[in-house]
PDB file of N, CA and C in Angstrom:
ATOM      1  N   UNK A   1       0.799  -1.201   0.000  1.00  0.00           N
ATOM      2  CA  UNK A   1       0.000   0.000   0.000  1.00  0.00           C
ATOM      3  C   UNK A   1       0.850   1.278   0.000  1.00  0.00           C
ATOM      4  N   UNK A   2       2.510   1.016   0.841  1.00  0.00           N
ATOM      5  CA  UNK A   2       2.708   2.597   0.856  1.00  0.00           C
ATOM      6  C   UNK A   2       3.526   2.514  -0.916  1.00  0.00           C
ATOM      7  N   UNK A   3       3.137   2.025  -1.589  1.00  0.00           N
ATOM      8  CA  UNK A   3       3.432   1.696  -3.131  1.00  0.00           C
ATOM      9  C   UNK A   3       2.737   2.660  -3.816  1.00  0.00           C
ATOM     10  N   UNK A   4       1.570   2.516  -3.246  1.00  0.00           N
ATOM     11  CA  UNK A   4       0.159   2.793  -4.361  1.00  0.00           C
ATOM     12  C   UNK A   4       0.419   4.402  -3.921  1.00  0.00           C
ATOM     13  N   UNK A   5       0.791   4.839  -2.295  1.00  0.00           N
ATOM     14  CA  UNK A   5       0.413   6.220  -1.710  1.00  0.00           C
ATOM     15  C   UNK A   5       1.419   6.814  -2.844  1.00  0.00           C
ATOM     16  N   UNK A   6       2.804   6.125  -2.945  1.00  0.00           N
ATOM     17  CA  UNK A   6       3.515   6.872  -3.702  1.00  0.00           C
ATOM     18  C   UNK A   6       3.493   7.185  -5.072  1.00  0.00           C
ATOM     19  N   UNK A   7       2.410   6.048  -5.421  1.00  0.00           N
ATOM     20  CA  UNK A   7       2.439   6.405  -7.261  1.00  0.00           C
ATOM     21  C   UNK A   7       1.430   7.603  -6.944  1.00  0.00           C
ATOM     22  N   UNK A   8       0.398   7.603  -6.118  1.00  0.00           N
ATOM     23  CA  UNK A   8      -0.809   8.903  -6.185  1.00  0.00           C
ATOM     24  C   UNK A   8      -0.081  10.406  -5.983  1.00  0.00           C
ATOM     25  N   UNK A   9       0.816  10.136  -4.895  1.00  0.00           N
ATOM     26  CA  UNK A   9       1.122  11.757  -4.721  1.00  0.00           C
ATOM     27  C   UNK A   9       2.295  11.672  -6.161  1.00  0.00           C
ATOM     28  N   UNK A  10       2.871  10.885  -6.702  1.00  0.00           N
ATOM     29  CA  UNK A  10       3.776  11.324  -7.830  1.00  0.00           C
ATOM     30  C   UNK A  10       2.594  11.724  -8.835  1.00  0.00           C
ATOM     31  N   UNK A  11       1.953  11.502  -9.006  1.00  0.00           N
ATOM     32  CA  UNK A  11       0.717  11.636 -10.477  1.00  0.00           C
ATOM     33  C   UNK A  11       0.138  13.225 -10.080  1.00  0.00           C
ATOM     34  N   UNK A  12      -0.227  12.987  -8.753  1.00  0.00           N
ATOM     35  CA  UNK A  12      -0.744  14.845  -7.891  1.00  0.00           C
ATOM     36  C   UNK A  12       1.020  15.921  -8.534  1.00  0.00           C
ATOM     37  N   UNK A  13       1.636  15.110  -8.206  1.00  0.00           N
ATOM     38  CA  UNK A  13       3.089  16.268  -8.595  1.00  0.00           C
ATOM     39  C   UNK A  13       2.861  16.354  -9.889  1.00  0.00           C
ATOM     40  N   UNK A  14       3.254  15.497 -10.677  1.00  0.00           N
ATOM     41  CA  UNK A  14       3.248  15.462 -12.062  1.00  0.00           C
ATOM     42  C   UNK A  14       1.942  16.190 -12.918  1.00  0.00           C
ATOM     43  N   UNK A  15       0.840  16.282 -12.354  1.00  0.00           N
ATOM     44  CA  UNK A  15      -0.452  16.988 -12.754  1.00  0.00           C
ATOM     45  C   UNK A  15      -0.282  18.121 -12.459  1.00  0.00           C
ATOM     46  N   UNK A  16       0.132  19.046 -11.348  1.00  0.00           N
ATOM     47  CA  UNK A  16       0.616  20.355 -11.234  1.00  0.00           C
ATOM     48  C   UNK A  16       1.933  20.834 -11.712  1.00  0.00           C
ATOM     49  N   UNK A  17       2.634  20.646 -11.903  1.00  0.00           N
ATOM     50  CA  UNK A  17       3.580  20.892 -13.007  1.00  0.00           C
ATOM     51  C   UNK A  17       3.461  20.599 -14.298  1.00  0.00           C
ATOM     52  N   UNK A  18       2.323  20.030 -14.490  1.00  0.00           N
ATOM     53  CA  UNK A  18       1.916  20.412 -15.895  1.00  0.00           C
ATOM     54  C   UNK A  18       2.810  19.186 -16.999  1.00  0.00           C
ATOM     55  N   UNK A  19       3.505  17.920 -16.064  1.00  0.00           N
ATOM     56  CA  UNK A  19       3.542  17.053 -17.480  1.00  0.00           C
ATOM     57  C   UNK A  19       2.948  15.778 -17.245  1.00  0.00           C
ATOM     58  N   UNK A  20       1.762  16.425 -18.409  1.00  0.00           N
ATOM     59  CA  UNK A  20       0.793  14.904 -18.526  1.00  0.00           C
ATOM     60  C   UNK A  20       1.107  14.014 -19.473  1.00  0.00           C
ATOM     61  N   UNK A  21       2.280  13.828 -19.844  1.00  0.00           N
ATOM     62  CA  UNK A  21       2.598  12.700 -20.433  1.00  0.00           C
ATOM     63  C   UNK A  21       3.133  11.345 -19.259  1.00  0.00           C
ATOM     64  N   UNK A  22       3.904  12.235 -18.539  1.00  0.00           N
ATOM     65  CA  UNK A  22       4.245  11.227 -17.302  1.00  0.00           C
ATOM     66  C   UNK A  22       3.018  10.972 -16.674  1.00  0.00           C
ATOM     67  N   UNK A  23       2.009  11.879 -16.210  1.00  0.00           N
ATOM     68  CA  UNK A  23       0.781  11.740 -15.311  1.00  0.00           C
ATOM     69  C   UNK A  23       0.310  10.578 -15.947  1.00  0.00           C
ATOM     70  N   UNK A  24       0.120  10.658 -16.983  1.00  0.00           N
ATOM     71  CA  UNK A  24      -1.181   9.301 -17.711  1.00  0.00           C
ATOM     72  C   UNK A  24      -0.017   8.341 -17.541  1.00  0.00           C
ATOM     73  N   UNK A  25       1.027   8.009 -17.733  1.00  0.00           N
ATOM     74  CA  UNK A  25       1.613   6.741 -17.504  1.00  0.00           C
ATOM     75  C   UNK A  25       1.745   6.075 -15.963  1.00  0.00           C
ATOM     76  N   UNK A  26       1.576   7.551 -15.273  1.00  0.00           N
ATOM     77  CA  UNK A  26       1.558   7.329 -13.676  1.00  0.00           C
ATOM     78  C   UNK A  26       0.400   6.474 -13.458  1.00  0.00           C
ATOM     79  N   UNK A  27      -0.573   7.298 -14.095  1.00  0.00           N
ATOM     80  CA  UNK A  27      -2.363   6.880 -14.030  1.00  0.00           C
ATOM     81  C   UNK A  27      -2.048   5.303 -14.472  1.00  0.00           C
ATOM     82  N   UNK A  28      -1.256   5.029 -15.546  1.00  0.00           N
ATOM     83  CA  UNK A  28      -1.613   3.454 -15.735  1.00  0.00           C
ATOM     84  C   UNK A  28      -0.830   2.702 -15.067  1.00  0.00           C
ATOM     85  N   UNK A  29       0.186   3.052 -14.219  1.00  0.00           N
ATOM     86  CA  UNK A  29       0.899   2.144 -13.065  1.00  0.00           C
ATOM     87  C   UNK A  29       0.297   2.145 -12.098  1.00  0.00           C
ATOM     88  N   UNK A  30      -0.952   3.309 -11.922  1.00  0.00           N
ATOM     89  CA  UNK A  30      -1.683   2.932 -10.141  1.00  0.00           C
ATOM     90  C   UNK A  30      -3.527   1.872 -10.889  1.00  0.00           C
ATOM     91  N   UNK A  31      -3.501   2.380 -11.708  1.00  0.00           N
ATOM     92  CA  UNK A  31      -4.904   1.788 -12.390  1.00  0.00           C
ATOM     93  C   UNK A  31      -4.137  -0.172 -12.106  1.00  0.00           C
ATOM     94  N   UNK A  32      -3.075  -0.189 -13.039  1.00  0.00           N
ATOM     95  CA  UNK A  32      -2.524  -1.586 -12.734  1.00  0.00           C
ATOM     96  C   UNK A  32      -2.161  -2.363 -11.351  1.00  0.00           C
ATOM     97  N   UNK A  33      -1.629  -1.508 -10.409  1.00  0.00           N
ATOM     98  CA  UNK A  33      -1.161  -1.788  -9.172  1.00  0.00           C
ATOM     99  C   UNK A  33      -2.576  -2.466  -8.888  1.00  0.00           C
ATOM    100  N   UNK A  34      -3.754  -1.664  -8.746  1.00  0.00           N
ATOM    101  CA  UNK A  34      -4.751  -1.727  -8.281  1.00  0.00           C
ATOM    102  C   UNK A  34      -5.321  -2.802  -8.538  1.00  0.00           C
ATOM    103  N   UNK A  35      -5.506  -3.189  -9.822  1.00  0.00           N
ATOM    104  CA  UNK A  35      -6.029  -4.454 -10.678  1.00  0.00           C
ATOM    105  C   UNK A  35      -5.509  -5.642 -10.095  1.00  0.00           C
ATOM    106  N   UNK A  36      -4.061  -5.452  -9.685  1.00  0.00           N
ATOM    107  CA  UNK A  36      -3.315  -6.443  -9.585  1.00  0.00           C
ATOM    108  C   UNK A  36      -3.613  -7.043  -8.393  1.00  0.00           C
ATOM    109  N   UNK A  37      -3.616  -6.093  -7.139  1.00  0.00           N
ATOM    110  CA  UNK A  37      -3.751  -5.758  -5.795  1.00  0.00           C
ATOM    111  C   UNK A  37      -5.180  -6.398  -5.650  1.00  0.00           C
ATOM    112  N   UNK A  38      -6.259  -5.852  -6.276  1.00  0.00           N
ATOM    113  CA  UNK A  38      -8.025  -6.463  -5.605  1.00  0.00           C
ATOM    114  C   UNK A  38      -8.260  -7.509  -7.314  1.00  0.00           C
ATOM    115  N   UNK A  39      -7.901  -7.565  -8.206  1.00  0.00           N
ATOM    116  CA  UNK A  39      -8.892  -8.380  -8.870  1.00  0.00           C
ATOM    117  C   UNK A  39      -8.110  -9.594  -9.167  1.00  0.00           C
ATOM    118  N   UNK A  40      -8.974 -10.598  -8.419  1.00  0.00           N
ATOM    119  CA  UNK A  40      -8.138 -12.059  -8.351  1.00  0.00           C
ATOM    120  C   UNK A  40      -8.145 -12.634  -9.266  1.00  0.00           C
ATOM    121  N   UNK A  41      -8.796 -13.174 -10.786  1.00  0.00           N
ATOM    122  CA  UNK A  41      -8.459 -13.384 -12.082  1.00  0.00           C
ATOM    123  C   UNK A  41      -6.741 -13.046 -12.135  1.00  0.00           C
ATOM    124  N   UNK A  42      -6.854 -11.147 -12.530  1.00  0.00           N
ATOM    125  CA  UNK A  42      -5.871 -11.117 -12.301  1.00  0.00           C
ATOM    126  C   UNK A  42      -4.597 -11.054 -12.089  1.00  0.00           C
ATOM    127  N   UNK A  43      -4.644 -11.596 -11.081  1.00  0.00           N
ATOM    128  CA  UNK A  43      -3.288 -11.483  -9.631  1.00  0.00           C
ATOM    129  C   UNK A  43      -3.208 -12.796  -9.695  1.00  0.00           C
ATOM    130  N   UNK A  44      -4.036 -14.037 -10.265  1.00  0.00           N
ATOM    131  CA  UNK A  44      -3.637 -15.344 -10.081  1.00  0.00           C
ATOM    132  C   UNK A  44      -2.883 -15.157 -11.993  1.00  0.00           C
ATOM    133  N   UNK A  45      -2.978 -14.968 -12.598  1.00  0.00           N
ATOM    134  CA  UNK A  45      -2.639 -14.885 -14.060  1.00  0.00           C
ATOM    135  C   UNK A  45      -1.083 -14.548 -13.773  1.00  0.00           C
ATOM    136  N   UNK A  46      -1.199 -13.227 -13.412  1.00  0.00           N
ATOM    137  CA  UNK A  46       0.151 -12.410 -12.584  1.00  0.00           C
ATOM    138  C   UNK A  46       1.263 -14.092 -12.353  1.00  0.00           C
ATOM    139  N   UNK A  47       0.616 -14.091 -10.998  1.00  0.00           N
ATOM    140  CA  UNK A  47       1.364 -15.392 -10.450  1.00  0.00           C
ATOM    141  C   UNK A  47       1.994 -16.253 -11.537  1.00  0.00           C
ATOM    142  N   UNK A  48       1.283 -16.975 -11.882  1.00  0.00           N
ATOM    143  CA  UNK A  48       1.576 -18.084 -12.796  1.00  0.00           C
ATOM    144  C   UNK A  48       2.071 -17.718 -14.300  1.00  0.00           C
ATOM    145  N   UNK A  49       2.419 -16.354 -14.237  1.00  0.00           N
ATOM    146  CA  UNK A  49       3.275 -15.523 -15.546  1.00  0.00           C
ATOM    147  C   UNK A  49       4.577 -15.811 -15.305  1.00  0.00           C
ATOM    148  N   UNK A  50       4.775 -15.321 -13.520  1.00  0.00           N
ATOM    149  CA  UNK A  50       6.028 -14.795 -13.113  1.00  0.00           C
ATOM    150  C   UNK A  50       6.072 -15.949 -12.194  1.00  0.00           C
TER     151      UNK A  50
END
């Protein structure tokens, strides 16, 4: 979790300074964290990738 706090406040930085090219890639490393983190499909797929 203190993973996820840090991708949010980097995406909050990156959105006020104005570069949303990094922001949206931020956005898709916490959108993924998240996926990974609650949806068990999945996080079992994940597993058995790696």
């Amino acid at each position: 979790m203190p993973f996820l706090l840090l991708l949010i406040a980097l995406f909050i930085f990156a959105l006020v300074r104005g570069e949303h090219n990094a922001a949206l890639s931020i956005l898709i490393l916490i959108v993924t964290s998240l996926l990974a983190t609650y949806y068990k499909p999945l996080r079992d797929s994940l597993r058995e990738y790696f």
